[in-house]
C-alpha atoms as a PDB file:
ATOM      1  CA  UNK A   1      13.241 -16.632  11.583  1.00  0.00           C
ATOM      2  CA  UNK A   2      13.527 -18.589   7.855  1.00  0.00           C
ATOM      3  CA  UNK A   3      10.246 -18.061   6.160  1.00  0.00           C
ATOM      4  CA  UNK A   4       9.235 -20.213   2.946  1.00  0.00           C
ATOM      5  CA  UNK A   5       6.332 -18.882   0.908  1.00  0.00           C
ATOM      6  CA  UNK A   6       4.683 -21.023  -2.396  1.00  0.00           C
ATOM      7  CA  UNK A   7       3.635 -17.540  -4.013  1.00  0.00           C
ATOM      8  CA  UNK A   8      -0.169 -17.512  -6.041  1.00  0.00           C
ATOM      9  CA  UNK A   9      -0.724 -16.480  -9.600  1.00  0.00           C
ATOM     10  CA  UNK A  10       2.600 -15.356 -10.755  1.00  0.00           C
ATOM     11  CA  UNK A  11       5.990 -17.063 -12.162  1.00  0.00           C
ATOM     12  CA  UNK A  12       8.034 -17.695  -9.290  1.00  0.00           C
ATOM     13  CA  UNK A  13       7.493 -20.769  -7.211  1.00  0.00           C
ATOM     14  CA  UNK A  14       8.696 -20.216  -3.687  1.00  0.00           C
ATOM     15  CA  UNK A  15      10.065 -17.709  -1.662  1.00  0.00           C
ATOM     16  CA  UNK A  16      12.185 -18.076   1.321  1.00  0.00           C
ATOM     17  CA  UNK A  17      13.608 -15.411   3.402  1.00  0.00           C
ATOM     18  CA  UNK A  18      15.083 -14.399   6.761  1.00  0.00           C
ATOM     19  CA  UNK A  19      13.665 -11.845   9.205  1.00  0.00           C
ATOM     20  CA  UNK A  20      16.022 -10.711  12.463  1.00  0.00           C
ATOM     21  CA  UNK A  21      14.151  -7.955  14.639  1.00  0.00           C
ATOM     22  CA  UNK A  22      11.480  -6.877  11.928  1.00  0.00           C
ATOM     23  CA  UNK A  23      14.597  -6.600   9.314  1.00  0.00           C
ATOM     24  CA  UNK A  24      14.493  -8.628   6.371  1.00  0.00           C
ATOM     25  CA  UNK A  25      17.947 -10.015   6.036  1.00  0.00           C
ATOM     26  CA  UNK A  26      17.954 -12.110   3.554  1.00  0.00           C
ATOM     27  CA  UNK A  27      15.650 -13.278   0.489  1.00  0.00           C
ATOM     28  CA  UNK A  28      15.646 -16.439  -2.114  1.00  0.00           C
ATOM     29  CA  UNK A  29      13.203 -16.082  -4.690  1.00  0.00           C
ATOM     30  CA  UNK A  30      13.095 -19.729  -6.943  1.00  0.00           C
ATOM     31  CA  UNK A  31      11.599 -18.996 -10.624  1.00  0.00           C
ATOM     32  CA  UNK A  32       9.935 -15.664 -12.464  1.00  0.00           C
ATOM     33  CA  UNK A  33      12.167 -13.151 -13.403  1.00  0.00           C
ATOM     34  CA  UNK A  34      15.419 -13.872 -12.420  1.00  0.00           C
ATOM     35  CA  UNK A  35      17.170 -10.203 -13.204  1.00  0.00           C
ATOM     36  CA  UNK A  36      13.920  -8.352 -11.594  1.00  0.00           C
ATOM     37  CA  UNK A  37      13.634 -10.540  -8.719  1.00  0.00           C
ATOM     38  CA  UNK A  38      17.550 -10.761  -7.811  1.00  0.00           C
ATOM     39  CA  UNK A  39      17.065  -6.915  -7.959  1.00  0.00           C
ATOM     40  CA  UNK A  40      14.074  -6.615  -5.723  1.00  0.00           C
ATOM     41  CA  UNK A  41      15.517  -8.896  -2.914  1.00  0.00           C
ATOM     42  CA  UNK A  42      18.634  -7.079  -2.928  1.00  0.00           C
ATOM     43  CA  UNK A  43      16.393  -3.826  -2.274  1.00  0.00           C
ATOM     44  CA  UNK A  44      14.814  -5.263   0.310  1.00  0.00           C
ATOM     45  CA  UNK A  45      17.642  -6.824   2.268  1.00  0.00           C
ATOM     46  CA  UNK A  46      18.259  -4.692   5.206  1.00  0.00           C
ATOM     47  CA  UNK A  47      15.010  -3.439   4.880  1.00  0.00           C
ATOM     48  CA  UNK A  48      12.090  -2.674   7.906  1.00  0.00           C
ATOM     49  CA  UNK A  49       9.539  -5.451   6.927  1.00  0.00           C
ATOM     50  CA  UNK A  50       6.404  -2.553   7.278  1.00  0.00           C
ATOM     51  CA  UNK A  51       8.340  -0.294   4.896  1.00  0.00           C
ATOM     52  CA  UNK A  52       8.910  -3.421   2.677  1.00  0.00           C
ATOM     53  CA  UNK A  53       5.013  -4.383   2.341  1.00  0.00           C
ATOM     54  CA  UNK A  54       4.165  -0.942   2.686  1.00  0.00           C
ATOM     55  CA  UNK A  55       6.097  -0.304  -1.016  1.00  0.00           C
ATOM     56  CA  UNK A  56       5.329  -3.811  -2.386  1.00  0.00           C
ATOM     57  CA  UNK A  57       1.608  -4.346  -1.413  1.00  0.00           C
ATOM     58  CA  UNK A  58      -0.798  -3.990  -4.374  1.00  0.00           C
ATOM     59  CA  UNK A  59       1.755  -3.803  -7.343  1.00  0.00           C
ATOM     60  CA  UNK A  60       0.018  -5.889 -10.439  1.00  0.00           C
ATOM     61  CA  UNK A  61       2.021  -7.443 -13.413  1.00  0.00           C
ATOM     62  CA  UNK A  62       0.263  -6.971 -16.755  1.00  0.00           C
ATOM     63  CA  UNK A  63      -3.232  -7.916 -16.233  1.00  0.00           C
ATOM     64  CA  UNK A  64      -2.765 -10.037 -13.702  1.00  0.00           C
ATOM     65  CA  UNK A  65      -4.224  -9.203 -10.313  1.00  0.00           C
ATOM     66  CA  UNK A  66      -0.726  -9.897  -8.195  1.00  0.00           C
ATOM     67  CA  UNK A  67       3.112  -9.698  -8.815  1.00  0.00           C
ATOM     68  CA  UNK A  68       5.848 -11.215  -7.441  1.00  0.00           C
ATOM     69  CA  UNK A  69       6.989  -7.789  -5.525  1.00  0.00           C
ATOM     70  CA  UNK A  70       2.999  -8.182  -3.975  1.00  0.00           C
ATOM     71  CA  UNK A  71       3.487 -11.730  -2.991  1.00  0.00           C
ATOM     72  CA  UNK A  72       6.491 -11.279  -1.417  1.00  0.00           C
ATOM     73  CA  UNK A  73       4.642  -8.510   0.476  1.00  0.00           C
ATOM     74  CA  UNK A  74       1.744 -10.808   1.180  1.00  0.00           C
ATOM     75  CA  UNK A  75       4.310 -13.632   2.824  1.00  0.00           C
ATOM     76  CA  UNK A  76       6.091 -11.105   4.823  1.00  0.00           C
ATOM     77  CA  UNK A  77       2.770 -10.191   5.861  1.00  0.00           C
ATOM     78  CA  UNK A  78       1.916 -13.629   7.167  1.00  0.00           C
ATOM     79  CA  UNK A  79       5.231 -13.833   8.337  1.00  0.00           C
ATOM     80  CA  UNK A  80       5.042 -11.238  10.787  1.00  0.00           C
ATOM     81  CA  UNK A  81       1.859 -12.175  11.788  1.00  0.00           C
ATOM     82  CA  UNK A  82       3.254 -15.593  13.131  1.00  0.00           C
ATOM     83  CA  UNK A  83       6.423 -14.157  14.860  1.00  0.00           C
END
């Protein structure tokens, strides 16, 4: 299942990824970071989707209330909710 995601209150504008029997196997992450993010989706990638919002869920970036890792943990929430 393809997933896209418009994340809230960070730098990156959408998120697309690819779950296959609660694995994320693959992730696209369009703006923010670039270094960071390409880092964090390769982490992911092969990853249980639990463990992956389990680890992601509730990081903050600066002040702000959210991050991209907690977005990304927020869509795979909703994703996984709708599978």
């Amino acid at each position: 299942m393809t997933y896209t995601y418009q994340p809230k209150g960070v730098c990156s504008r959408q998120m697309t990824f690819d779950i296959e029997d609660g694995v994320i196997r693959s992730v696209d992450i369009v703006g923010g970071c670039s270094g960071n993010l390409q880092g964090i989706s390769r982490l992911v990638e092969g990853m249980k989707v639990e463990d992956a919002i389990e680890k992601m869920r509730g990081i903050k970036c600066g002040f702000k209330p959210t991050s991209c890792p907690d977005q990304l943990a927020i869509a795979l929430s909703e994703a996984a909710q709708k599978s």
